[in-house]
PDB file of N, CA and C in Angstrom:
ATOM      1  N   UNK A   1      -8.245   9.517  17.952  1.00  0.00           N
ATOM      2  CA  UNK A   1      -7.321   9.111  16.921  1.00  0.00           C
ATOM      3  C   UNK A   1      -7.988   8.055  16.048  1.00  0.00           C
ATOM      4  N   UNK A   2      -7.822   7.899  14.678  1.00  0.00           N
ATOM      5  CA  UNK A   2      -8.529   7.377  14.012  1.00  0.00           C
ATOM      6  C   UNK A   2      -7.042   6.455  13.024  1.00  0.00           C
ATOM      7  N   UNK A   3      -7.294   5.248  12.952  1.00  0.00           N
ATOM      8  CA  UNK A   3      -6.175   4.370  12.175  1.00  0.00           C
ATOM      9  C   UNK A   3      -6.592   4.355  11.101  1.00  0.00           C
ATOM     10  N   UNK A   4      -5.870   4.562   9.838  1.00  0.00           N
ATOM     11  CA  UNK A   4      -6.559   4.364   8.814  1.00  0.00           C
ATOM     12  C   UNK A   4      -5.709   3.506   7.908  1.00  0.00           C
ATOM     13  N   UNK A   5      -6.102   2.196   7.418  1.00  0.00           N
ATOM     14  CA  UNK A   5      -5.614   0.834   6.585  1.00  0.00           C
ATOM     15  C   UNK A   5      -5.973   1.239   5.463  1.00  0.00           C
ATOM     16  N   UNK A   6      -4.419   1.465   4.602  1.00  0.00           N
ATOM     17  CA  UNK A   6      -4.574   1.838   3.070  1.00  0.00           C
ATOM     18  C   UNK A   6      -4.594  -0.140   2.608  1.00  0.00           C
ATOM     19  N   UNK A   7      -5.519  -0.661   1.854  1.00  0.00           N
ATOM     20  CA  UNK A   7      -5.461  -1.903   1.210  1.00  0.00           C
ATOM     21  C   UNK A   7      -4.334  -2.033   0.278  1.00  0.00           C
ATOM     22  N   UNK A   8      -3.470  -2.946   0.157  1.00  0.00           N
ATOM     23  CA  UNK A   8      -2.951  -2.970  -1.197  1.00  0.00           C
ATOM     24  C   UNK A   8      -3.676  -2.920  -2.672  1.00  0.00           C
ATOM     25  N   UNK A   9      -2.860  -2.189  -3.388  1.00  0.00           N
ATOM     26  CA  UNK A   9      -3.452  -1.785  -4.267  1.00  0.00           C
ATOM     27  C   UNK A   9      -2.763  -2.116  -5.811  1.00  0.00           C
ATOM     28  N   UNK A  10      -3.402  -1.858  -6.603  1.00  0.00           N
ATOM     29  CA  UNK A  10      -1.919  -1.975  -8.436  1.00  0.00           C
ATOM     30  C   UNK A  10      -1.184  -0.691  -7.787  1.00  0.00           C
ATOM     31  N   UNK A  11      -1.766   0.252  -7.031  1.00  0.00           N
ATOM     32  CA  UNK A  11      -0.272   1.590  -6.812  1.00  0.00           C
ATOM     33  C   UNK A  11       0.647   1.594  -5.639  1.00  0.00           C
ATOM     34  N   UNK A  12       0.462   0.140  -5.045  1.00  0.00           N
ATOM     35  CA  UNK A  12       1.470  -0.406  -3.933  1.00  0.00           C
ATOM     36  C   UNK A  12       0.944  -0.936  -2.934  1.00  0.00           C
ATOM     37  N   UNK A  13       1.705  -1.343  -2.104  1.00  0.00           N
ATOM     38  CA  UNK A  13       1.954  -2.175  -0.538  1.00  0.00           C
ATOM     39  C   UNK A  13       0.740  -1.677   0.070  1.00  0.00           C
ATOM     40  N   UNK A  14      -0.251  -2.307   1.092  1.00  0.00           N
ATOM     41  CA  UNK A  14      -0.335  -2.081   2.114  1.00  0.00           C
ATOM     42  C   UNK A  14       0.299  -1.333   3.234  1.00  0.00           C
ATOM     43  N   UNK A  15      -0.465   0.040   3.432  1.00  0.00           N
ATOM     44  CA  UNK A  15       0.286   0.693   4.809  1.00  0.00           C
ATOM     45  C   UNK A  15      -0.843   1.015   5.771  1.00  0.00           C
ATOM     46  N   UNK A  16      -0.872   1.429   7.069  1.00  0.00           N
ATOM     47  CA  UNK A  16      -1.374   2.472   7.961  1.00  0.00           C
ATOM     48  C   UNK A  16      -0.910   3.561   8.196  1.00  0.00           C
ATOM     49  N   UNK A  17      -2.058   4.226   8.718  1.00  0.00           N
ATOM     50  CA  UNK A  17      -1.420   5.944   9.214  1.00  0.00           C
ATOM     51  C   UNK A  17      -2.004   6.215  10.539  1.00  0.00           C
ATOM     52  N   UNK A  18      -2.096   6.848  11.339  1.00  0.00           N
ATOM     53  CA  UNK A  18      -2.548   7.372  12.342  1.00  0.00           C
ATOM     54  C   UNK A  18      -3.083   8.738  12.630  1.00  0.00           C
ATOM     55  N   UNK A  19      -4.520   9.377  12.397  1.00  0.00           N
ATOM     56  CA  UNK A  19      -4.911  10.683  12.329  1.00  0.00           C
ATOM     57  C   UNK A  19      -5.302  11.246  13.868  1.00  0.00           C
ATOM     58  N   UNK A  20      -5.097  12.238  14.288  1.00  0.00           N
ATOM     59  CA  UNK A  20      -5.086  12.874  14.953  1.00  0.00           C
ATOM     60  C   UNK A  20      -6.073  13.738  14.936  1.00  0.00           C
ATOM     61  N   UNK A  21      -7.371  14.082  15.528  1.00  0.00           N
ATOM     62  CA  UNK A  21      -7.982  15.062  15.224  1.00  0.00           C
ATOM     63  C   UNK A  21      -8.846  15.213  13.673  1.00  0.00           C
ATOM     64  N   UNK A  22      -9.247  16.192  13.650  1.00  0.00           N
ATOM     65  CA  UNK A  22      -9.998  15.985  12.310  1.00  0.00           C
ATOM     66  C   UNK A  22      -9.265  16.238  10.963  1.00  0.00           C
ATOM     67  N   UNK A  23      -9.055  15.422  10.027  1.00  0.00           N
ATOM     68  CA  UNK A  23      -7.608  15.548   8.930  1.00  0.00           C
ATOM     69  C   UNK A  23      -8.465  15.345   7.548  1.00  0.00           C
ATOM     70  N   UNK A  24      -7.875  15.712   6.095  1.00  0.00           N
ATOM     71  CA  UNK A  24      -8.376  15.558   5.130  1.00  0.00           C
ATOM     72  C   UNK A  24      -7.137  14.059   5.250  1.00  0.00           C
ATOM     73  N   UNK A  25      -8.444  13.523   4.272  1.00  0.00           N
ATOM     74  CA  UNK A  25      -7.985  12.046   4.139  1.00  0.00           C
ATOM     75  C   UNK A  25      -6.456  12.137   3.047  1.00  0.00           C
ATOM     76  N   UNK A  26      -6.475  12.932   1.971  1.00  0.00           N
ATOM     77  CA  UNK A  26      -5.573  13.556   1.197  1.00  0.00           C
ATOM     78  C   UNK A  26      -4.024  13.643   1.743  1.00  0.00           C
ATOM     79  N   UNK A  27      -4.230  14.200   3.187  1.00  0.00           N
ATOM     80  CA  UNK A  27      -3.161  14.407   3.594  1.00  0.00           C
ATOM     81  C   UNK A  27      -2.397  13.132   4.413  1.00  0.00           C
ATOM     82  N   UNK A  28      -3.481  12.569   4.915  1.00  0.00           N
ATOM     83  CA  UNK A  28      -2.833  11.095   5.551  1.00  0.00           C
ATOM     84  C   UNK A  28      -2.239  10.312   4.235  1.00  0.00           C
ATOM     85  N   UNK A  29      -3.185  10.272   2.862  1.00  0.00           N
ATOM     86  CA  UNK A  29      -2.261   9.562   2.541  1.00  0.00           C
ATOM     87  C   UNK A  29      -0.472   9.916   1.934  1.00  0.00           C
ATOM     88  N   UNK A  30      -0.440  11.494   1.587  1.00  0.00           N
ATOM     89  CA  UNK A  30       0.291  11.611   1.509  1.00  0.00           C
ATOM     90  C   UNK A  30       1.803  11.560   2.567  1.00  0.00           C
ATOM     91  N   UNK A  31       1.195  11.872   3.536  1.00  0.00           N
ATOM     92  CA  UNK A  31       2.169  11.493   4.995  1.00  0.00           C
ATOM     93  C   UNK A  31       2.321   9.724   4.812  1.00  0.00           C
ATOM     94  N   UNK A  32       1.456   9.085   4.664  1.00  0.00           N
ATOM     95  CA  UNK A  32       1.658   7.783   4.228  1.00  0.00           C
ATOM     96  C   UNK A  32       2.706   7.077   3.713  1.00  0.00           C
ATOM     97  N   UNK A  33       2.219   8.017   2.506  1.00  0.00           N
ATOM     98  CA  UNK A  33       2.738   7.352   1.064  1.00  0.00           C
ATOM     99  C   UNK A  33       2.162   5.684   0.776  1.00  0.00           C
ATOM    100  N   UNK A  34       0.741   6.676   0.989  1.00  0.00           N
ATOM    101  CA  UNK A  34      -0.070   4.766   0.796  1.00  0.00           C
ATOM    102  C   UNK A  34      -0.618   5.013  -0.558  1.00  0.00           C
ATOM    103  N   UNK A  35      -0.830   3.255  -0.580  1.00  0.00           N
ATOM    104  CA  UNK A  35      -1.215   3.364  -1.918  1.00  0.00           C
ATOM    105  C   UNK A  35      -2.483   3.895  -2.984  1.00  0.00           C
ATOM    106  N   UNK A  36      -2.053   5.048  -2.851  1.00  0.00           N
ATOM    107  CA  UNK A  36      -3.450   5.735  -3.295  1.00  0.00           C
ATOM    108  C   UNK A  36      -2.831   6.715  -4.638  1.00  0.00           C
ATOM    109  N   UNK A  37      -3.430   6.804  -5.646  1.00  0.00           N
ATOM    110  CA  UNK A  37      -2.454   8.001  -6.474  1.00  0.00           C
ATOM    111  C   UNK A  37      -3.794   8.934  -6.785  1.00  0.00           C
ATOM    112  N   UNK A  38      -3.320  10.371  -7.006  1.00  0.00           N
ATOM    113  CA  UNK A  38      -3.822  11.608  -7.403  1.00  0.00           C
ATOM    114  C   UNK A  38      -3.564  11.832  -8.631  1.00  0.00           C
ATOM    115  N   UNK A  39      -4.617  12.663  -9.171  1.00  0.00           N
ATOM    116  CA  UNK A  39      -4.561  13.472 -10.325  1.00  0.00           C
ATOM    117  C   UNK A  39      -4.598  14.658  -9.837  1.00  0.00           C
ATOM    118  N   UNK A  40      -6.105  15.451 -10.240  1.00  0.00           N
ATOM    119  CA  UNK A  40      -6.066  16.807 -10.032  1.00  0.00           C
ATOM    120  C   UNK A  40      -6.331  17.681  -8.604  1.00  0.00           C
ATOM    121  N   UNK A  41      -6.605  16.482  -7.499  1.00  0.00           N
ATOM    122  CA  UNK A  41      -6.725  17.072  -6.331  1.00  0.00           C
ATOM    123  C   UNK A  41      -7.779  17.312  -6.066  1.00  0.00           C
ATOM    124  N   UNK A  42      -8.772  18.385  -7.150  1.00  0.00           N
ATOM    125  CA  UNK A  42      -9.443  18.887  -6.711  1.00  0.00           C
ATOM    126  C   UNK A  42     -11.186  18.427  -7.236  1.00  0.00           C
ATOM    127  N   UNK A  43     -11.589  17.087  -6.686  1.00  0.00           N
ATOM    128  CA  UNK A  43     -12.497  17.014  -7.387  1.00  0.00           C
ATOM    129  C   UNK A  43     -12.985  16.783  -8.712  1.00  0.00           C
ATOM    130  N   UNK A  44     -12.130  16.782  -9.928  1.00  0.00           N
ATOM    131  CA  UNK A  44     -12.322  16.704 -11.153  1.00  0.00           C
ATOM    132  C   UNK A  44     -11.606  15.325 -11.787  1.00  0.00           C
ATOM    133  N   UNK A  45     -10.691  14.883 -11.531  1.00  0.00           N
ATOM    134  CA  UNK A  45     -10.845  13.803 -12.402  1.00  0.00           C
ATOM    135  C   UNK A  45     -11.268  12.195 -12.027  1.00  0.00           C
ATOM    136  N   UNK A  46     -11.382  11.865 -10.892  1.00  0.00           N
ATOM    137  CA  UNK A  46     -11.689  10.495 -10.188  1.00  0.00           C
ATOM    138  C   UNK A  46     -10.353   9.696 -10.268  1.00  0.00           C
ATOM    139  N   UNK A  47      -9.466   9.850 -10.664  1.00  0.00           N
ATOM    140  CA  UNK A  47      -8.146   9.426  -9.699  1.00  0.00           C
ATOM    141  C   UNK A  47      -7.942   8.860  -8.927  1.00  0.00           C
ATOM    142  N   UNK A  48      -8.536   9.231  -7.794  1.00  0.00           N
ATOM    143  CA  UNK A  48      -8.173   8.883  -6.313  1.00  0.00           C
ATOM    144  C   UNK A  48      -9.723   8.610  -5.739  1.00  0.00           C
ATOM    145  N   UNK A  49     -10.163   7.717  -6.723  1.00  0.00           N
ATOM    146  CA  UNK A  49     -11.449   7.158  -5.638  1.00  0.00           C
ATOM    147  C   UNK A  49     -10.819   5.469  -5.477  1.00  0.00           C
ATOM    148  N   UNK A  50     -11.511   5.693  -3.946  1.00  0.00           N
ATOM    149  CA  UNK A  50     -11.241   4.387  -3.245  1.00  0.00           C
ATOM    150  C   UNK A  50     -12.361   4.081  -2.922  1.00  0.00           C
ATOM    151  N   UNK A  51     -12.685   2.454  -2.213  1.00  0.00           N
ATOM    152  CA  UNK A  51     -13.566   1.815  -2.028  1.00  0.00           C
ATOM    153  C   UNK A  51     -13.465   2.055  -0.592  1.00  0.00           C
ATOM    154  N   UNK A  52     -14.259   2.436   0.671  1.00  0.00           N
ATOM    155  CA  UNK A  52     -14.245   2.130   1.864  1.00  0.00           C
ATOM    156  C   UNK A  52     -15.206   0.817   1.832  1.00  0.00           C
ATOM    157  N   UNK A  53     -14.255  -0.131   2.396  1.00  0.00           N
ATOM    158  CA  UNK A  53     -14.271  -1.231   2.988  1.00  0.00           C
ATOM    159  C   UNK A  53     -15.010  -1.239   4.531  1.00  0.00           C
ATOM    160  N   UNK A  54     -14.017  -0.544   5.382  1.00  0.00           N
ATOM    161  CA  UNK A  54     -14.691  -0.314   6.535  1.00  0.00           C
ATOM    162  C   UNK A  54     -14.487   0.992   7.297  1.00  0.00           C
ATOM    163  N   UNK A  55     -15.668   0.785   8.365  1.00  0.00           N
ATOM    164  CA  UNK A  55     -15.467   2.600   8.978  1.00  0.00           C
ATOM    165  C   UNK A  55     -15.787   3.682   8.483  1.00  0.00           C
ATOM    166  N   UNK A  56     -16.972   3.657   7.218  1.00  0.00           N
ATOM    167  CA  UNK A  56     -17.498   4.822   6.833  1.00  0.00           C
ATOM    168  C   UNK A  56     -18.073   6.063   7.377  1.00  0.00           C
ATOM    169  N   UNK A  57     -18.298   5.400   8.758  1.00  0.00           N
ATOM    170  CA  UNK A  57     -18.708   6.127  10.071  1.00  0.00           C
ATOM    171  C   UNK A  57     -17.531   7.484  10.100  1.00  0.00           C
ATOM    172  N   UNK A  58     -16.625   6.712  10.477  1.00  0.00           N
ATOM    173  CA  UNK A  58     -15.171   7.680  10.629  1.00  0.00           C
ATOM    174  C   UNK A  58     -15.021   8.796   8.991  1.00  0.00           C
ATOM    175  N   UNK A  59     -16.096   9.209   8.085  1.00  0.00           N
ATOM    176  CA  UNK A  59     -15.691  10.438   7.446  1.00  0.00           C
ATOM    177  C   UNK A  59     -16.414  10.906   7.166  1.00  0.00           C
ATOM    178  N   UNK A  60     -16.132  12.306   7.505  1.00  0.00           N
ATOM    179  CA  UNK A  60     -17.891  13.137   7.069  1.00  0.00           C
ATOM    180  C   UNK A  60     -18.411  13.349   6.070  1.00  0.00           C
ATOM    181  N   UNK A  61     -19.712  13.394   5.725  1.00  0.00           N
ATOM    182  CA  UNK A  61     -19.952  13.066   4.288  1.00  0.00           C
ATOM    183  C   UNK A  61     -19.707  14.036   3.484  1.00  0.00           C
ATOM    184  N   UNK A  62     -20.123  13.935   2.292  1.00  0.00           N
ATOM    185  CA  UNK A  62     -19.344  14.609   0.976  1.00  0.00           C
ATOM    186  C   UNK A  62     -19.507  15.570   0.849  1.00  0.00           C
ATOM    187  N   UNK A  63     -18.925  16.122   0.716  1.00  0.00           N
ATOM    188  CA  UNK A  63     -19.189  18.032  -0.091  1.00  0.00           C
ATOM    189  C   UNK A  63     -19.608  18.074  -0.822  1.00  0.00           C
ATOM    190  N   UNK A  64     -19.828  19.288  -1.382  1.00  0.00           N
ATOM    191  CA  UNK A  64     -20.661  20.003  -2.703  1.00  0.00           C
ATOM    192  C   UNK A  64     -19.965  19.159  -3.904  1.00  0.00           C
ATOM    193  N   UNK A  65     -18.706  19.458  -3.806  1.00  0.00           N
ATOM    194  CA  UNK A  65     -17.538  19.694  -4.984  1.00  0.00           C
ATOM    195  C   UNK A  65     -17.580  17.598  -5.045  1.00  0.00           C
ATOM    196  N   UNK A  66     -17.536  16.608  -4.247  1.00  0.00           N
ATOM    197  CA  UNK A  66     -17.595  15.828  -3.939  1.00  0.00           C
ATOM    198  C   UNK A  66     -18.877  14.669  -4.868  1.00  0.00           C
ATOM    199  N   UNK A  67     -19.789  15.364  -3.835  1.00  0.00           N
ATOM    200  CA  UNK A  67     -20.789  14.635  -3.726  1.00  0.00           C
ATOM    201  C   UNK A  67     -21.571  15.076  -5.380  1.00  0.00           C
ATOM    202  N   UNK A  68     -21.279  15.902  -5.627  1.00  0.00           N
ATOM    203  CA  UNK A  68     -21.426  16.414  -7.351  1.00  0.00           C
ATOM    204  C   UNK A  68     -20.434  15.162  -8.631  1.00  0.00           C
ATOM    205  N   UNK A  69     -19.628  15.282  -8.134  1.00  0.00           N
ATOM    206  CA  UNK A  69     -18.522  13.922  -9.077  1.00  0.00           C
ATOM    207  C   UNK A  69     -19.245  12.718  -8.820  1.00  0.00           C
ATOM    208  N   UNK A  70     -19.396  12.150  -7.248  1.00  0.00           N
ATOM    209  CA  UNK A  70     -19.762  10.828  -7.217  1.00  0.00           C
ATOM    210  C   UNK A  70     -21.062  10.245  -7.367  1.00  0.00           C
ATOM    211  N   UNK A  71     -22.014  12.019  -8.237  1.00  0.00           N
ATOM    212  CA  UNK A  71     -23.030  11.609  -8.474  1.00  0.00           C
ATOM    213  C   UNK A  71     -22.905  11.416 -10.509  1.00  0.00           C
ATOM    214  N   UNK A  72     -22.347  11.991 -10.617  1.00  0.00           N
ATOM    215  CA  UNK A  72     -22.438  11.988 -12.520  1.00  0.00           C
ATOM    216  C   UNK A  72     -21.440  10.518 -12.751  1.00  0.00           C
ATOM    217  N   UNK A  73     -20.650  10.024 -12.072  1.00  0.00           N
ATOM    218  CA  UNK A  73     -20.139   8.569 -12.118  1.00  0.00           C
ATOM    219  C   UNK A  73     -21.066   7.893 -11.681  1.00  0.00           C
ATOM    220  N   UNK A  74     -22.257   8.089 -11.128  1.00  0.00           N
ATOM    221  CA  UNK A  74     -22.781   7.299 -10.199  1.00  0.00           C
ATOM    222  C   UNK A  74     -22.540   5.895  -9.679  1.00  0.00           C
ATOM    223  N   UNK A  75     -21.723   7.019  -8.609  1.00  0.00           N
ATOM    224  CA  UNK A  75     -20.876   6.052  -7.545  1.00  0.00           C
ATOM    225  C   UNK A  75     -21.842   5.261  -6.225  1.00  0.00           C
ATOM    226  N   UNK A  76     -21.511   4.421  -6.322  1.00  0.00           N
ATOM    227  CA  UNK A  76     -22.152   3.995  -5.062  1.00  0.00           C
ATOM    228  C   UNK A  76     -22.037   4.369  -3.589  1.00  0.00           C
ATOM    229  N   UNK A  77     -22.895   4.218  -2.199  1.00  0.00           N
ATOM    230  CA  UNK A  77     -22.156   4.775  -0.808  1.00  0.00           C
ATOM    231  C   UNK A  77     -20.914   4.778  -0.563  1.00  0.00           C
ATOM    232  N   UNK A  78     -20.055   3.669  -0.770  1.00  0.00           N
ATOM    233  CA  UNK A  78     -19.094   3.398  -0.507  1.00  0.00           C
ATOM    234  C   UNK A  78     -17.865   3.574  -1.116  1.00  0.00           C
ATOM    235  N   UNK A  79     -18.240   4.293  -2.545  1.00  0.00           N
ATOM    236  CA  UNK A  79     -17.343   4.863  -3.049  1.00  0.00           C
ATOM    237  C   UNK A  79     -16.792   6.499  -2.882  1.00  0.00           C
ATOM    238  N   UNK A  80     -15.414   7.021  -2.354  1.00  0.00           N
ATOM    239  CA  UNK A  80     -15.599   8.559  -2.270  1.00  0.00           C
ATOM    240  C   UNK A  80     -14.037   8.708  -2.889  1.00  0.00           C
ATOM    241  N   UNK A  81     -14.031   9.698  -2.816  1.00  0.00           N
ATOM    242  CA  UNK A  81     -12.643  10.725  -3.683  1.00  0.00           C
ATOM    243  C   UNK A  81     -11.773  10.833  -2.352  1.00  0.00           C
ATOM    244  N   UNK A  82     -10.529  10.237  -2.235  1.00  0.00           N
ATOM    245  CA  UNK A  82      -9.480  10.211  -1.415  1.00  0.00           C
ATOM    246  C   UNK A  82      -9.436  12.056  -1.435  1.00  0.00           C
ATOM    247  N   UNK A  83      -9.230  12.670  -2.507  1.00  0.00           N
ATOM    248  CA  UNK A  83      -8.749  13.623  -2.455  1.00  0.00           C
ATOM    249  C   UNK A  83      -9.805  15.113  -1.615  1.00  0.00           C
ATOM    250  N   UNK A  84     -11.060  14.824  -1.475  1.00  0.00           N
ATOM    251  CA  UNK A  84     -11.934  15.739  -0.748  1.00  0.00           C
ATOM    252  C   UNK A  84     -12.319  15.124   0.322  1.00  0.00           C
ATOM    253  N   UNK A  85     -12.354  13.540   0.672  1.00  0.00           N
ATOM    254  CA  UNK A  85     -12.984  13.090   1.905  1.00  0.00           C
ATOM    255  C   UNK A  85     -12.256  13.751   3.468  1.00  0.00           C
ATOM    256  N   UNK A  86     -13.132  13.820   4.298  1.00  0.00           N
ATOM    257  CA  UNK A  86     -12.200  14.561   5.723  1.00  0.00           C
ATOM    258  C   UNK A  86     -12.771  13.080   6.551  1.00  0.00           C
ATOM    259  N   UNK A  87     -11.501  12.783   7.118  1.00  0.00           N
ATOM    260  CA  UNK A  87     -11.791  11.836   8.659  1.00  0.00           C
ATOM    261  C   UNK A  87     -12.406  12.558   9.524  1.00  0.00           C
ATOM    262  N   UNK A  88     -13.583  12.324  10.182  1.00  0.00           N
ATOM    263  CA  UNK A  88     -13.592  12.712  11.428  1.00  0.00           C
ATOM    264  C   UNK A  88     -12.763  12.931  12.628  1.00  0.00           C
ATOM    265  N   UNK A  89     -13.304  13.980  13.452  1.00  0.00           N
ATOM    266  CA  UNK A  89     -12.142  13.261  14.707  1.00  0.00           C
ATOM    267  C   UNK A  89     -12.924  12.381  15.651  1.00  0.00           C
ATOM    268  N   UNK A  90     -12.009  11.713  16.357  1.00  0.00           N
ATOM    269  CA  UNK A  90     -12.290  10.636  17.209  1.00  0.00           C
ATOM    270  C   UNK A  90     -11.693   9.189  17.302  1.00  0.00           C
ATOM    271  N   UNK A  91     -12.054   8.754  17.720  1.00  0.00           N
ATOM    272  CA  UNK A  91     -11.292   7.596  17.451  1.00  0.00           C
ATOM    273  C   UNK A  91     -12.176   6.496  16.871  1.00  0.00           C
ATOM    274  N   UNK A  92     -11.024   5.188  15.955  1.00  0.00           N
ATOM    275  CA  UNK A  92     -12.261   4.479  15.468  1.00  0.00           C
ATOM    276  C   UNK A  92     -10.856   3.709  13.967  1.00  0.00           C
ATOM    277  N   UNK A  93     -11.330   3.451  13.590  1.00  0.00           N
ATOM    278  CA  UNK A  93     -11.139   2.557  11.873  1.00  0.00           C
ATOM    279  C   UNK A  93     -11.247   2.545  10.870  1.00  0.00           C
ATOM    280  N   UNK A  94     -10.948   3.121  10.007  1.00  0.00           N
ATOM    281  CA  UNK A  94     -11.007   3.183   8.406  1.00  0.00           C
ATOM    282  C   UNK A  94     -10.340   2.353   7.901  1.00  0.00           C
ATOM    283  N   UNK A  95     -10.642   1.952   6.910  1.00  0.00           N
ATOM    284  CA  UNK A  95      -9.928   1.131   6.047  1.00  0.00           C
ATOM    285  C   UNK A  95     -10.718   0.808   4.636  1.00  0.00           C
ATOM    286  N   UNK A  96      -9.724   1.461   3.733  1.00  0.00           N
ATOM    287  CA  UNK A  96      -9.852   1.989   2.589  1.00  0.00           C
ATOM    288  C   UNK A  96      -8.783   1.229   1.424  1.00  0.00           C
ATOM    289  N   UNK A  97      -9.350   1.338  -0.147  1.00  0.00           N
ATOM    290  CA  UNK A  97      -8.477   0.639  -1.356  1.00  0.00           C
ATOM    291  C   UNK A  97      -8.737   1.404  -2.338  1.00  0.00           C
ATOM    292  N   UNK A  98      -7.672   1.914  -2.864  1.00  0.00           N
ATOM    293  CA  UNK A  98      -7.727   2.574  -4.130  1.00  0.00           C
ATOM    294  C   UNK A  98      -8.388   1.863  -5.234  1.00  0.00           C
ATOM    295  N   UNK A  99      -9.048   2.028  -6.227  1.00  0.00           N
ATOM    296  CA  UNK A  99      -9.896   1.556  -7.361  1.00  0.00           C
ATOM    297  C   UNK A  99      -9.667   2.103  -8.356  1.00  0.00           C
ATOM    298  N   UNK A 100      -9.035   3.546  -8.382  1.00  0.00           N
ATOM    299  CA  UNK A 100      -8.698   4.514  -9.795  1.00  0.00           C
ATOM    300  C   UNK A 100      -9.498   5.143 -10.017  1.00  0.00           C
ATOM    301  N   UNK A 101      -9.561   5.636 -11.382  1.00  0.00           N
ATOM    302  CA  UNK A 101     -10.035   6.473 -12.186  1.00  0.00           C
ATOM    303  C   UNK A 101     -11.096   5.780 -12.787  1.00  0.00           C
ATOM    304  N   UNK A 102     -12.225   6.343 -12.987  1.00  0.00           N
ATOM    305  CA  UNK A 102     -13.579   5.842 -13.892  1.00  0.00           C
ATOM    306  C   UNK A 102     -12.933   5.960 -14.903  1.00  0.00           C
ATOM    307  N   UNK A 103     -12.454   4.522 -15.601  1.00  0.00           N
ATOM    308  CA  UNK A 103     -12.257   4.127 -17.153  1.00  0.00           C
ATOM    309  C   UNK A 103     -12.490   5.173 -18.055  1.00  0.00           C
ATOM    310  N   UNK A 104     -13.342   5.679 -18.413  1.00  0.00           N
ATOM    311  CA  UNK A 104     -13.127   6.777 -19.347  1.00  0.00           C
ATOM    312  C   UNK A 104     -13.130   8.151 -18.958  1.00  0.00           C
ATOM    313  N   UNK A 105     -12.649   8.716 -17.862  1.00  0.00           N
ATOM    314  CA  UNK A 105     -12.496   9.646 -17.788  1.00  0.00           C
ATOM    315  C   UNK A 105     -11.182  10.223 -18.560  1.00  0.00           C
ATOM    316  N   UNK A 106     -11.446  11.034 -19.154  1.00  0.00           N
ATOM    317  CA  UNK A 106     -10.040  11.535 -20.008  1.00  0.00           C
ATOM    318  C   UNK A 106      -9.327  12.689 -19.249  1.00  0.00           C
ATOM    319  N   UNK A 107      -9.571  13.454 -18.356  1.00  0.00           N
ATOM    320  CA  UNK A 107      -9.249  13.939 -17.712  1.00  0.00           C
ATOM    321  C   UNK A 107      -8.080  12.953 -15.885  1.00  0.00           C
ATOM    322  N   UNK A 108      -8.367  12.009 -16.728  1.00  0.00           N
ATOM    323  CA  UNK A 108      -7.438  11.386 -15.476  1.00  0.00           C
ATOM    324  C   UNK A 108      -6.146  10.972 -15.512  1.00  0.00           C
ATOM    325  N   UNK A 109      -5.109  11.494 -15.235  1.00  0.00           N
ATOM    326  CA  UNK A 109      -3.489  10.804 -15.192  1.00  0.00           C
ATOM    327  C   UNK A 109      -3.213  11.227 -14.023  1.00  0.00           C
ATOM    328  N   UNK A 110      -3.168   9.358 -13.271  1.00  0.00           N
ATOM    329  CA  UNK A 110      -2.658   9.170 -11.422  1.00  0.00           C
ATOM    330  C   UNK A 110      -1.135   9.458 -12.041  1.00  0.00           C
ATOM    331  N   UNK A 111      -0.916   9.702 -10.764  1.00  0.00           N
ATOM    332  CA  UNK A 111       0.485   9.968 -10.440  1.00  0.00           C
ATOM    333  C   UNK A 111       0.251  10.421  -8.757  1.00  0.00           C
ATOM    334  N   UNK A 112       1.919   9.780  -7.968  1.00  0.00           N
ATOM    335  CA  UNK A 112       1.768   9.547  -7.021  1.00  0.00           C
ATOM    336  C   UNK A 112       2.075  10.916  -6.367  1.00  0.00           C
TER     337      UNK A 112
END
């Protein structure tokens, strides 16, 4: 089981979640309702990148679709897309903060 600490954020409160097994991070937060907001879900607009703080260990690294976005922003390690990252399974700590949308992306409107 893996805990995962949404940071407070400008899109709300501080929460935790509790993952079970191996989960897209996407879905914890929506079971959440932490503070994280989405755009397009799928990789395309940067929306939903957060900063991991801690426990980077706990998610497997990036996908194609992923690791392609957080290279043309050029994002740093520690930055990934709430919306494609997967927790590992196991047990352990994440703890993560929403940051938004890369400023000029025009393709970006969060919504929760």
């Amino acid at each position: 089981m893996t805990t995962v600490d949404f940071a407070e954020s400008a899109a709300g409160p501080a929460k935790s979640a509790v993952i079970h097994g191996r989960a897209r991070l996407l879905d914890a937060c929506d079971d959440a309702r932490a503070p994280v907001l989405f755009g397009c879900r799928a990789a395309r607009c940067t929306t939903c990148r957060v900063e991991v703080l801690e426990g980077e260990g706990r998610l497997e690294p990036a996908g194609p679709e992923e690791a392609e976005v957080l290279a043309t922003i050029g994002a740093p390690p520690e930055i990934r897309l709430a919306c494609q990252a997967i927790v590992r399974d196991g047990a352990g700590r994440l703890r993560i903060r929403w940051i938004g949308p890369v400023p000029s992306d025009p393709d970006a409107s969060p919504h929760a």
